[in-house]
Protein backbone atom coordinates (compact mmCIF):
# COMPACT_ATOMS: atom_id res chain seq x y z
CA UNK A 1 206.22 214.67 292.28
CA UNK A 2 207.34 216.40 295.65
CA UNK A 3 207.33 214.50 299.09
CA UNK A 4 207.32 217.17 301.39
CA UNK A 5 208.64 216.84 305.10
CA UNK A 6 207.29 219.40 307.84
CA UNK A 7 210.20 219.69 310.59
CA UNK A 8 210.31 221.73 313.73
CA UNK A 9 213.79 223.09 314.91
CA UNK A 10 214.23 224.20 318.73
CA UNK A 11 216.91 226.93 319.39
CA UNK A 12 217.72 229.28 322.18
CA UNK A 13 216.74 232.77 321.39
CA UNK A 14 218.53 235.51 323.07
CA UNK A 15 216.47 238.59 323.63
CA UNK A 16 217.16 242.67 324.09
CA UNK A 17 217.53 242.18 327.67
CA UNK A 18 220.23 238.71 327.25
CA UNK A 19 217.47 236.54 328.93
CA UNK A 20 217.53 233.36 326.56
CA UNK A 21 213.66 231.83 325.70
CA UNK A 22 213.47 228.81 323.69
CA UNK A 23 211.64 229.06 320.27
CA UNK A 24 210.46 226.10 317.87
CA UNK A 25 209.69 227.04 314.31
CA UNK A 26 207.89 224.86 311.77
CA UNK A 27 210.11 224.59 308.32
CA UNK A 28 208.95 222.60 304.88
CA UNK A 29 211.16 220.73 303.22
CA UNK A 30 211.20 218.91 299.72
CA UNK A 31 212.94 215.50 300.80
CA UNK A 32 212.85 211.92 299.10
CA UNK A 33 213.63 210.17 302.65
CA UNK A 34 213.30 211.13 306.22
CA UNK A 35 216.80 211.00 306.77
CA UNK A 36 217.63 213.73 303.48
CA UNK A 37 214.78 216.00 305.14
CA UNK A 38 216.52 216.07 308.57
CA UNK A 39 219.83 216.98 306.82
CA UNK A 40 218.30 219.28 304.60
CA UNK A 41 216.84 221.05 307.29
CA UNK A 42 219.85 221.65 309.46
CA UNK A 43 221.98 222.76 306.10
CA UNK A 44 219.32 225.43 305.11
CA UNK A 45 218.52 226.88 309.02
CA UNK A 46 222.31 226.71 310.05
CA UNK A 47 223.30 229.64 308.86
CA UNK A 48 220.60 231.69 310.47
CA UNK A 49 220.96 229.76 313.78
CA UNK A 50 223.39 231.36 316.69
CA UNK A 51 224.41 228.66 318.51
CA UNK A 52 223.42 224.71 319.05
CA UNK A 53 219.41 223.92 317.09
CA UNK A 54 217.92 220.70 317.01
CA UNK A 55 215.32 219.08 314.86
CA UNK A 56 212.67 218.00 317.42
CA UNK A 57 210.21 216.68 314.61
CA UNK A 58 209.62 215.43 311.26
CA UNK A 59 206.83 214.62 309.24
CA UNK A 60 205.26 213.63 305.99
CA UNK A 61 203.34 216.87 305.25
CA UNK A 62 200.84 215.65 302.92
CA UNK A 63 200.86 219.16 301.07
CA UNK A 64 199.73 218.37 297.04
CA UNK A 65 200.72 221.75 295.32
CA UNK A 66 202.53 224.68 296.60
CA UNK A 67 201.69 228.26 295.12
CA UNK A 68 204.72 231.04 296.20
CA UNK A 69 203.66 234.62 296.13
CA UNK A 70 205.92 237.70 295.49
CA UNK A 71 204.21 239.61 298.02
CA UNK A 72 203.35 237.26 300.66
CA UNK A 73 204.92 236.70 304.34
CA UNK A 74 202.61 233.43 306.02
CA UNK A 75 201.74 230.28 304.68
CA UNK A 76 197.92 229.20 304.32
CA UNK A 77 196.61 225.38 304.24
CA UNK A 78 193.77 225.70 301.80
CA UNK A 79 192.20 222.51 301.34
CA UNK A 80 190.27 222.08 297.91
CA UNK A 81 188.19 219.67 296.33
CA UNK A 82 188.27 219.17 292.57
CA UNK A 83 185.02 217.75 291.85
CA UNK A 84 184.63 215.24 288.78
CA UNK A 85 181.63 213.24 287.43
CA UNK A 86 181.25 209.61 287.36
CA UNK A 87 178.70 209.38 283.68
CA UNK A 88 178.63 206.05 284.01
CA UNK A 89 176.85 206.42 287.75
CA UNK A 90 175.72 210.22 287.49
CA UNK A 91 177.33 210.90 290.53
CA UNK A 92 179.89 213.37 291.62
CA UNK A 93 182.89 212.49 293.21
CA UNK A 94 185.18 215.00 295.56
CA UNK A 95 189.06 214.80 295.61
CA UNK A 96 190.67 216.38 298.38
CA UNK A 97 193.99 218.25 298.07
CA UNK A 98 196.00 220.32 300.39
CA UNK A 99 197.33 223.22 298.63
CA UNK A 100 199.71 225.85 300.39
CA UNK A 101 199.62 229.92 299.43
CA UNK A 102 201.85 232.50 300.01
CA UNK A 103 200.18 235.48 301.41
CA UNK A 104 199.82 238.56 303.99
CA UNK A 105 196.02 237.53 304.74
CA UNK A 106 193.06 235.06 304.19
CA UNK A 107 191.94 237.17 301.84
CA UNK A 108 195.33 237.34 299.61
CA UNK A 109 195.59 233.74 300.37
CA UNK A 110 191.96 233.11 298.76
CA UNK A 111 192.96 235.71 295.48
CA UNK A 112 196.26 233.97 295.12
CA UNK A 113 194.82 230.15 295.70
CA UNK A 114 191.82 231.37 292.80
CA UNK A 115 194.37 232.90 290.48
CA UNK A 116 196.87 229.58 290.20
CA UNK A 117 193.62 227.63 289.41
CA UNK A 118 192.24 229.94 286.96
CA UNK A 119 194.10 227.63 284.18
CA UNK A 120 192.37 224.56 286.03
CA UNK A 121 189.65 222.52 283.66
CA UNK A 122 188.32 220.96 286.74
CA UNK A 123 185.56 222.19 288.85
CA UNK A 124 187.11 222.75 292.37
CA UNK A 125 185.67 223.75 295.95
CA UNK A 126 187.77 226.01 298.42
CA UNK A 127 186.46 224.29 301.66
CA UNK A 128 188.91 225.64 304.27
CA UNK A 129 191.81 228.67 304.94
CA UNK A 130 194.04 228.71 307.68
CA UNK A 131 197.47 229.98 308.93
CA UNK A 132 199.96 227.62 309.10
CA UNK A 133 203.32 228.23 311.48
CA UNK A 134 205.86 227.56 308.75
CA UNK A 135 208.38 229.89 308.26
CA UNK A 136 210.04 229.10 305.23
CA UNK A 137 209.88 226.16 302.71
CA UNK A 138 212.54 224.97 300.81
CA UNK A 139 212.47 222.89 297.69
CA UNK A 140 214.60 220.13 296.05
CA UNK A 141 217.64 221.86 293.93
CA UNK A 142 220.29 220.18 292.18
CA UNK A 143 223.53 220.35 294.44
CA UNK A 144 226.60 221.73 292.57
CA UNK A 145 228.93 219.55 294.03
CA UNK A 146 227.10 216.40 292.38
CA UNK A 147 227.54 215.30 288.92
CA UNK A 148 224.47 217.16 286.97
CA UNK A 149 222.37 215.07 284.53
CA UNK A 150 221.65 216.01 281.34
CA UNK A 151 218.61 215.17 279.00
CA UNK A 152 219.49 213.85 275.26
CA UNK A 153 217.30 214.04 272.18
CA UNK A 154 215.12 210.82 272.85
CA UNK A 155 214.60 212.78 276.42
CA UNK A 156 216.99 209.93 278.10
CA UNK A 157 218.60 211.24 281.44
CA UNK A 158 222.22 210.53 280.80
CA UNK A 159 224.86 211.21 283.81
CA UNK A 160 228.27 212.90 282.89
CA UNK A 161 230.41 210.05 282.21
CA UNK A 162 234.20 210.72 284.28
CA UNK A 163 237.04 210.79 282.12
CA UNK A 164 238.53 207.54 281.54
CA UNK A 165 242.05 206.62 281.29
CA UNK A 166 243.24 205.95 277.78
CA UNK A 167 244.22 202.33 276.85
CA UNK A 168 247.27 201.32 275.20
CA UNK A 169 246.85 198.46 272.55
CA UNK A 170 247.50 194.93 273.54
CA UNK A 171 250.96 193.77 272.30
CA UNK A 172 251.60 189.86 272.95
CA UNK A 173 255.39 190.46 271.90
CA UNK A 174 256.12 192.20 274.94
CA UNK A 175 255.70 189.74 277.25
């Protein structure tokens, strides 16, 4: 399951006419602490950023599912209810879930958020659309740099194991 982090990052834009203005731009990130989402942040916007950025804000995002488009360019909140009946009662009970969509429009954003649930054996009910500001979002990957685990036949995660030095026998004659 994802735990995703909303952070804004304040730079100093320099425009056409070398007046600077300073900008803020929203950024998602897929983070198991506050701490990794801050650094994840400022590793994935660094590159793009001329000068000094800082992270002004972070925040648990409270996004459920996130549905990337090829031919989107804005994020939209859609927030769904999958609807489910209690027998036992006869009543109907709502869950809510925040789902974002990559798209160029509301529109796109509604085709897009219908077409990812099409597989969906729930009943579901689009109750709101809107624009968010993020930017970009950028989800957990497996560092190179860090020992990779790897799954064995009984589906066990096992680490690779470093190299260990070989041992020489134990010879009581030598001392």
């Amino acid at each position: 399951m994802n735990n995703w982090f909303e952070g804004k990052v304040k730079y100093v834009k320099v425009d056409d006419k070398g007046k600077g203005k300073a900008i803020t731009e929203t950024y998602l990130v897929d983070a198991l602490t506050f701490a990794e989402a801050e650094e994840r942040i400022g590793k994935e916007v660094a590159p793009f950023m001329m000068g000094d950025f800082s992270i002004m804000g972070l925040k648990k995002a409270g996004v459920n599912e996130i549905f990337p488009s090829e031919t989107g360019d804005r994020w939209y909140k859609c927030k769904v209810y999958f609807i489910s009946i209690d027998e036992v009662k006869a009543t109907e009970k709502k869950v809510a879930s925040t789902i974002l969509v990559l798209a160029s429009n509301i529109k796109e954003a509604y085709e897009n958020l219908e077409k990812a649930l099409s597989d969906t054996m729930s009943d579901y009910e689009v109750s709101a659309i809107s624009e968010t500001p993020i930017l970009d979002i950028f989800p957990y990957s497996v560092d190179e740099d860090e020992p990779a685990e790897t799954v064995k036949e009984d589906n066990s995660i096992a680490e690779e194991e470093e190299e260990q030095p070989e041992e020489l026998p134990y010879n009581p004659e030598e001392e």
